[in-house]
Protein backbone atom coordinates (compact mmCIF):
# COMPACT_ATOMS: atom_id res chain seq x y z
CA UNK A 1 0.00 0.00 0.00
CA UNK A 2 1.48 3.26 -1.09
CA UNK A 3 1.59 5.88 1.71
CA UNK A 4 0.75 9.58 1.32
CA UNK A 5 3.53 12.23 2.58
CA UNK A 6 2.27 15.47 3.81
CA UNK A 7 4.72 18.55 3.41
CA UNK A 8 5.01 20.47 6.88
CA UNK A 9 2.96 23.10 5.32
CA UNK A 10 -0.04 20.93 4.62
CA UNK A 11 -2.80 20.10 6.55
CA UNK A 12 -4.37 16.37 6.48
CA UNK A 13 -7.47 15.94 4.52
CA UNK A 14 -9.61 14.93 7.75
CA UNK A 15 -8.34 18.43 9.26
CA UNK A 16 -8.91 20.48 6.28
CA UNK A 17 -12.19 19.20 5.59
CA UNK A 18 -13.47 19.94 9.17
CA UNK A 19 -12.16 23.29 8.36
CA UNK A 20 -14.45 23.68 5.69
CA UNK A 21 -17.48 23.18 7.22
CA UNK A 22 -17.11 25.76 9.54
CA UNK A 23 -18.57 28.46 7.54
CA UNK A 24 -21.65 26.30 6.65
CA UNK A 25 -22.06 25.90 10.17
CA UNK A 26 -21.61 29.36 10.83
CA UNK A 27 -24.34 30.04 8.48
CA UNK A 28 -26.56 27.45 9.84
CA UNK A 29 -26.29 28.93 13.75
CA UNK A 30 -26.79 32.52 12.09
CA UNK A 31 -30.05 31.74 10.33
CA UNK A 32 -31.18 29.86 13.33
CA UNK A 33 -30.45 33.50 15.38
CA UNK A 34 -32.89 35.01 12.58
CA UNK A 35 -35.31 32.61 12.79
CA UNK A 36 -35.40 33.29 16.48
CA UNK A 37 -35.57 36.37 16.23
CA UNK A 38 -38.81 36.64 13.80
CA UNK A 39 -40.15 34.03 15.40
CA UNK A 40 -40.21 36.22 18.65
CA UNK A 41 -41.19 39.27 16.81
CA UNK A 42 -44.46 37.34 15.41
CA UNK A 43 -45.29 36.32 19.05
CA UNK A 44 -44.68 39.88 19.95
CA UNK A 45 -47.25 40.98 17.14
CA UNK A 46 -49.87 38.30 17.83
CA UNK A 47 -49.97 39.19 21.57
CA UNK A 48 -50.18 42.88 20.77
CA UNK A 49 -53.01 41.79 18.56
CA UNK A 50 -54.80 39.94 21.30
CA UNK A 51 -54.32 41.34 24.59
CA UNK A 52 -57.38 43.13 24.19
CA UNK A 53 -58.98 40.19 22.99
CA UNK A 54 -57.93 37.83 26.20
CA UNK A 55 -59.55 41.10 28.49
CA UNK A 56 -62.61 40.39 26.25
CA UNK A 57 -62.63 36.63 26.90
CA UNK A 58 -61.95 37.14 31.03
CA UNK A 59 -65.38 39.65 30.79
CA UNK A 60 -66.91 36.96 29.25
CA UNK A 61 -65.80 33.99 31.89
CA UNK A 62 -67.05 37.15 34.38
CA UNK A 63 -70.74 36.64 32.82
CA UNK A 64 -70.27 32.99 32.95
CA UNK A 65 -69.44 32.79 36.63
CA UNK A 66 -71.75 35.08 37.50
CA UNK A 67 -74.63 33.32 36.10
CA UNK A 68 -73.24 29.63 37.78
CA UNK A 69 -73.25 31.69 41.14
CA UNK A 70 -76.84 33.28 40.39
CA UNK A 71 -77.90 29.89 39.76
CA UNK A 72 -76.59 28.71 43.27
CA UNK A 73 -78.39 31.24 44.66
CA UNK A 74 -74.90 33.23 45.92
CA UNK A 75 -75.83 36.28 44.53
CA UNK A 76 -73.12 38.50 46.16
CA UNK A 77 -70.21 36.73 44.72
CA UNK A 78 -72.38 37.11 41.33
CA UNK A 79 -72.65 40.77 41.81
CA UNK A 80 -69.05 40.58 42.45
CA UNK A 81 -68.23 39.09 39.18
CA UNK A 82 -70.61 42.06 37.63
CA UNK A 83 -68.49 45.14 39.02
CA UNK A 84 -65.43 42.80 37.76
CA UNK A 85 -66.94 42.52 34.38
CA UNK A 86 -67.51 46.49 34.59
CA UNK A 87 -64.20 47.23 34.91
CA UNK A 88 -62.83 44.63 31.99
CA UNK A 89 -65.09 46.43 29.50
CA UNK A 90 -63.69 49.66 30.22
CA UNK A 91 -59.97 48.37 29.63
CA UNK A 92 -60.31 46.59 26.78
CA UNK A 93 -61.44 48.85 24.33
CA UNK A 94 -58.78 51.51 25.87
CA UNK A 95 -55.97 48.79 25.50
CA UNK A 96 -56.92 48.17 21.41
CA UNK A 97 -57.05 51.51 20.71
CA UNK A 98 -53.51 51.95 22.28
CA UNK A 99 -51.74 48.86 20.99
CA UNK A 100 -53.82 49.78 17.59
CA UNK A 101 -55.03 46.39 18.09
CA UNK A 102 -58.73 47.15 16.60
CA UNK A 103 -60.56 44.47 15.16
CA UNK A 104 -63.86 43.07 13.52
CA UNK A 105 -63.02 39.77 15.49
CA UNK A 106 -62.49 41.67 18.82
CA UNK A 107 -65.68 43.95 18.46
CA UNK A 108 -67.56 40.67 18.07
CA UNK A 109 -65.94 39.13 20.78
CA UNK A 110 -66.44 42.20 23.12
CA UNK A 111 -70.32 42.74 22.16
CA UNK A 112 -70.98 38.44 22.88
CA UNK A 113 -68.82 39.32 26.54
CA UNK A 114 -71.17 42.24 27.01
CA UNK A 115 -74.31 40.41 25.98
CA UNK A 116 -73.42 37.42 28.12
CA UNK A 117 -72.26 39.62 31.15
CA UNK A 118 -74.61 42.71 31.42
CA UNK A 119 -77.93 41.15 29.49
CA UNK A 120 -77.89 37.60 30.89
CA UNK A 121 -75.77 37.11 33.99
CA UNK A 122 -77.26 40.73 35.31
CA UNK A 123 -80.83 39.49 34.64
CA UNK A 124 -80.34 36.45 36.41
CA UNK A 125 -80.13 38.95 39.66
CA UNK A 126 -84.23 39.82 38.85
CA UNK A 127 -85.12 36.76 40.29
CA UNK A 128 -88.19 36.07 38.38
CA UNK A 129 -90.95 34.12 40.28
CA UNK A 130 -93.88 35.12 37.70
CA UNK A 131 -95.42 36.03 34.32
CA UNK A 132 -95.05 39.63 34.70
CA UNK A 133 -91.04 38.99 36.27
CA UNK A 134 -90.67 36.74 33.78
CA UNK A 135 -91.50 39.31 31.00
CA UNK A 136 -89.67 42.62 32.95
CA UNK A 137 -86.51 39.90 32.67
CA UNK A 138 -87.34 39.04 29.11
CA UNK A 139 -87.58 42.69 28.19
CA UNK A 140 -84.51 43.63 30.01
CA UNK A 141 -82.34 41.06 28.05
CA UNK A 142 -83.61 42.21 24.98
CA UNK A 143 -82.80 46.11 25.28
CA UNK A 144 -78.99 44.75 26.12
CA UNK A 145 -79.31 43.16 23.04
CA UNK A 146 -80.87 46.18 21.11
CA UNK A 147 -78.43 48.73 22.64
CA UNK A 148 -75.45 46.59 21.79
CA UNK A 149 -76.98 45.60 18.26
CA UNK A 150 -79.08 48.99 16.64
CA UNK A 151 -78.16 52.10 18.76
CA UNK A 152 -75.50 53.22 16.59
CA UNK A 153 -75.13 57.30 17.28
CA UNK A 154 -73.11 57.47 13.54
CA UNK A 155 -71.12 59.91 15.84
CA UNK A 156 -66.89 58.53 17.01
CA UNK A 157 -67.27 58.38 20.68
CA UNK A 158 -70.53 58.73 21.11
CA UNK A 159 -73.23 55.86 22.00
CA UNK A 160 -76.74 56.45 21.86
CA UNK A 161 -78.91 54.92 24.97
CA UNK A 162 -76.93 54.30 28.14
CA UNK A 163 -74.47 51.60 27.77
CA UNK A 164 -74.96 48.35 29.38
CA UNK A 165 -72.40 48.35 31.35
CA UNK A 166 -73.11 51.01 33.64
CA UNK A 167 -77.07 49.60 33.58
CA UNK A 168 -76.01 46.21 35.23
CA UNK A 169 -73.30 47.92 37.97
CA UNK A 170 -76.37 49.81 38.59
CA UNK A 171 -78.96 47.16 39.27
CA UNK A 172 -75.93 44.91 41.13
CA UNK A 173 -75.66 48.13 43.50
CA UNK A 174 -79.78 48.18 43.91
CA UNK A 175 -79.23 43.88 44.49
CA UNK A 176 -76.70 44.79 47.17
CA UNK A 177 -78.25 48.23 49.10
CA UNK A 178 -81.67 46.56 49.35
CA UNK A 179 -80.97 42.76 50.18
CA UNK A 180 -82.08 41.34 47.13
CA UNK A 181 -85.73 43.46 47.54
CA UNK A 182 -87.67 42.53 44.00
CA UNK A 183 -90.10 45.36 44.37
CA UNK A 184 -86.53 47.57 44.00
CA UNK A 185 -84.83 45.76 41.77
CA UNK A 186 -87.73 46.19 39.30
CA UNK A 187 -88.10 49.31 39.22
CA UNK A 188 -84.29 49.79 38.87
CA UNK A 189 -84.41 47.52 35.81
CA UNK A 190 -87.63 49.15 34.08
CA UNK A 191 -85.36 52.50 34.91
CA UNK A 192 -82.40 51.14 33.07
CA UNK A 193 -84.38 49.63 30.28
CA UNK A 194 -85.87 52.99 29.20
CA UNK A 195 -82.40 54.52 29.90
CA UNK A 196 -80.92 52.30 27.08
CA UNK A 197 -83.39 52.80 24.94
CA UNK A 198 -83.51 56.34 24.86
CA UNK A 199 -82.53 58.18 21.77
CA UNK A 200 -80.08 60.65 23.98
CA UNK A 201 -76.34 60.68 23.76
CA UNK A 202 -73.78 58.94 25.81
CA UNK A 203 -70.13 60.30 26.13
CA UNK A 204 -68.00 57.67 25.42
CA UNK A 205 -66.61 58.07 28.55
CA UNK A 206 -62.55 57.15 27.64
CA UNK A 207 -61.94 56.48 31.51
CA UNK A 208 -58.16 55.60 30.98
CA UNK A 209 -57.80 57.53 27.77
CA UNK A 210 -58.41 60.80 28.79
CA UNK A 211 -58.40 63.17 31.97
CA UNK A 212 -56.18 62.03 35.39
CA UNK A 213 -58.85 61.95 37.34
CA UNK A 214 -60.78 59.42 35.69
CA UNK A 215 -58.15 57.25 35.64
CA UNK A 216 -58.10 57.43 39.41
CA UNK A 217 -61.85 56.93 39.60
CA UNK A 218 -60.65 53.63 37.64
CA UNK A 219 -57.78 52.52 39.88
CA UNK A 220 -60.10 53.35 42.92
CA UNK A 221 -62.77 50.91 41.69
CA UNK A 222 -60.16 48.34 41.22
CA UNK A 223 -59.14 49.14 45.11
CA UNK A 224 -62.39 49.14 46.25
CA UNK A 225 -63.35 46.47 44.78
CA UNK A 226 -60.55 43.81 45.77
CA UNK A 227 -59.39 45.29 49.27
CA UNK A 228 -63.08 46.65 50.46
CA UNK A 229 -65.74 45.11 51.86
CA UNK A 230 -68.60 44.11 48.99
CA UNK A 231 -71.12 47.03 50.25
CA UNK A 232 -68.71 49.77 50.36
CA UNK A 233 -67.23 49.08 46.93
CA UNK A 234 -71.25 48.90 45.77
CA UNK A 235 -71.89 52.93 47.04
CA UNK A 236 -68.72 53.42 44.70
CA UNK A 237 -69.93 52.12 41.90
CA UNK A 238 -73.14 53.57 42.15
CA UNK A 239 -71.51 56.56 42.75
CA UNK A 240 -69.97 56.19 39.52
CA UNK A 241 -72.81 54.91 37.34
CA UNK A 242 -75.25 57.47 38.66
CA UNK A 243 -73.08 60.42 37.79
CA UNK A 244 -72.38 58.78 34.32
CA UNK A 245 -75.86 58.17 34.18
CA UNK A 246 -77.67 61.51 34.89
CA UNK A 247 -74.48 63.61 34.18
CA UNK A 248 -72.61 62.59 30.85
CA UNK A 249 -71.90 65.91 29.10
CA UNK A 250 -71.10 67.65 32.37
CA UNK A 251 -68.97 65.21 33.79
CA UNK A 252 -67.80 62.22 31.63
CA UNK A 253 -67.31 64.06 28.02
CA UNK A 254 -63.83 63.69 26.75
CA UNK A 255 -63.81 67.52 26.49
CA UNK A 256 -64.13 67.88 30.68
């Protein structure tokens, strides 16, 4: 067998063949890098996209548990799970506008949250017993669905009828003050119903979008809400709701 000589100068075959590779596997750990790195920028993008979307879906489990604690006849907790609810729909809308994370899929998903939370879970608090409870329940649901459905102002910013939102924290406040008195809650909810069917104009109210001290009124609802006792953080919110309510231009317009 005839043996190969090397000269000092040159490298064995084995050696100069690993040697080779090395750019390819340069290349190979630099695209990996990249591929890192847009792979993180796309999970960056698609939870920009749906942060608003997952405050959405936690309103929505809100309505849900409220309506399994109505059920089980623990109506504070549910009540609870209403002011809760409250505060979600206020944030999300504020967190897609700032992440410009609008969407046809999250304005669905918010009005179905809204329509399970305020319309069903907060009629579940009415108790009905009878025809004529039965049909003030019926009819509540259905101006939810109206007011979330038809009463488009055709003005940015502005809703016509009184949101739901601030109808349900309202009846949840009457639940709680009065002990679960029907003759009260009914006429709170026959109030509300004509309230969000009225033809007037709401404020979009832009609680963390605008003015410092609504942001404050915010944060203090969270406080009140998770470091309070149940009935003080109730006179809060209806604090809140009643001066949105009977006050919008005065108090809750964009321009205040």
């Amino acid at each position: 067998m005839n043996k190969l000589s090397y000269s000092p100068l040159q490298a064995p075959p084995l050696q100069a063949l690993t040697l080779s590779q090395f750019p390819s596997i340069f290349q190979y750990a630099k695209k990996l890098f990249l591929s890192e790195q847009v792979g993180r920028i796309h999970l960056q993008e698609l939870a920009r996209q749906n942060v608003a979307n997952a405050l959405s879906l936690t309103n929505l489990v809100m309505g849900l548990s409220s309506i399994l604690c109505s059920l089980n006849e623990h109506h504070y907790c549910a009540c609870w799970f209403l002011f809760f609810g409250f505060l979600l729909d206020l944030a999300d809308g504020a967190v897609a506008r700032q992440l410009n994370a609008c969407s046809v899929l999250g304005a669905k998903l918010d009005d179905f949250a809204d329509f399970t939370t305020f319309g069903i879970a907060t009629s579940l608090l009415l108790q009905a017993h009878g025809i004529l409870d039965g049909v003030i329940v019926i009819c509540y649901v259905m101006a939810v669905f109206t007011r979330l459905c038809f009463f488009s102002s055709g003005i940015p910013f502005v809703y016509r009828g009184l949101p739901c939102p601030y109808a349900s924290a309202i009846v949840a406040c009457t639940f709680l003050l009065t002990g679960g008195n029907r003759f009260f809650l009914y006429i709170a909810a026959v109030v509300m119903i004509l309230f969000m069917t009225d033809q007037g104009n709401y404020p979009h109210d832009k609680v963390l979008e605008s003015q410092v001290w609504k942001k404050v009124v915010y944060i203090g609802g969270l406080m009140v809400l998770f470091c309070c006792p149940l009935q003080l953080a109730c006179i809060y919110f209806l604090i809140w709701c009643f001066s949105y309510t009977l006050f919008p231009s005065a108090l809750w317009s964009c321009k205040c």
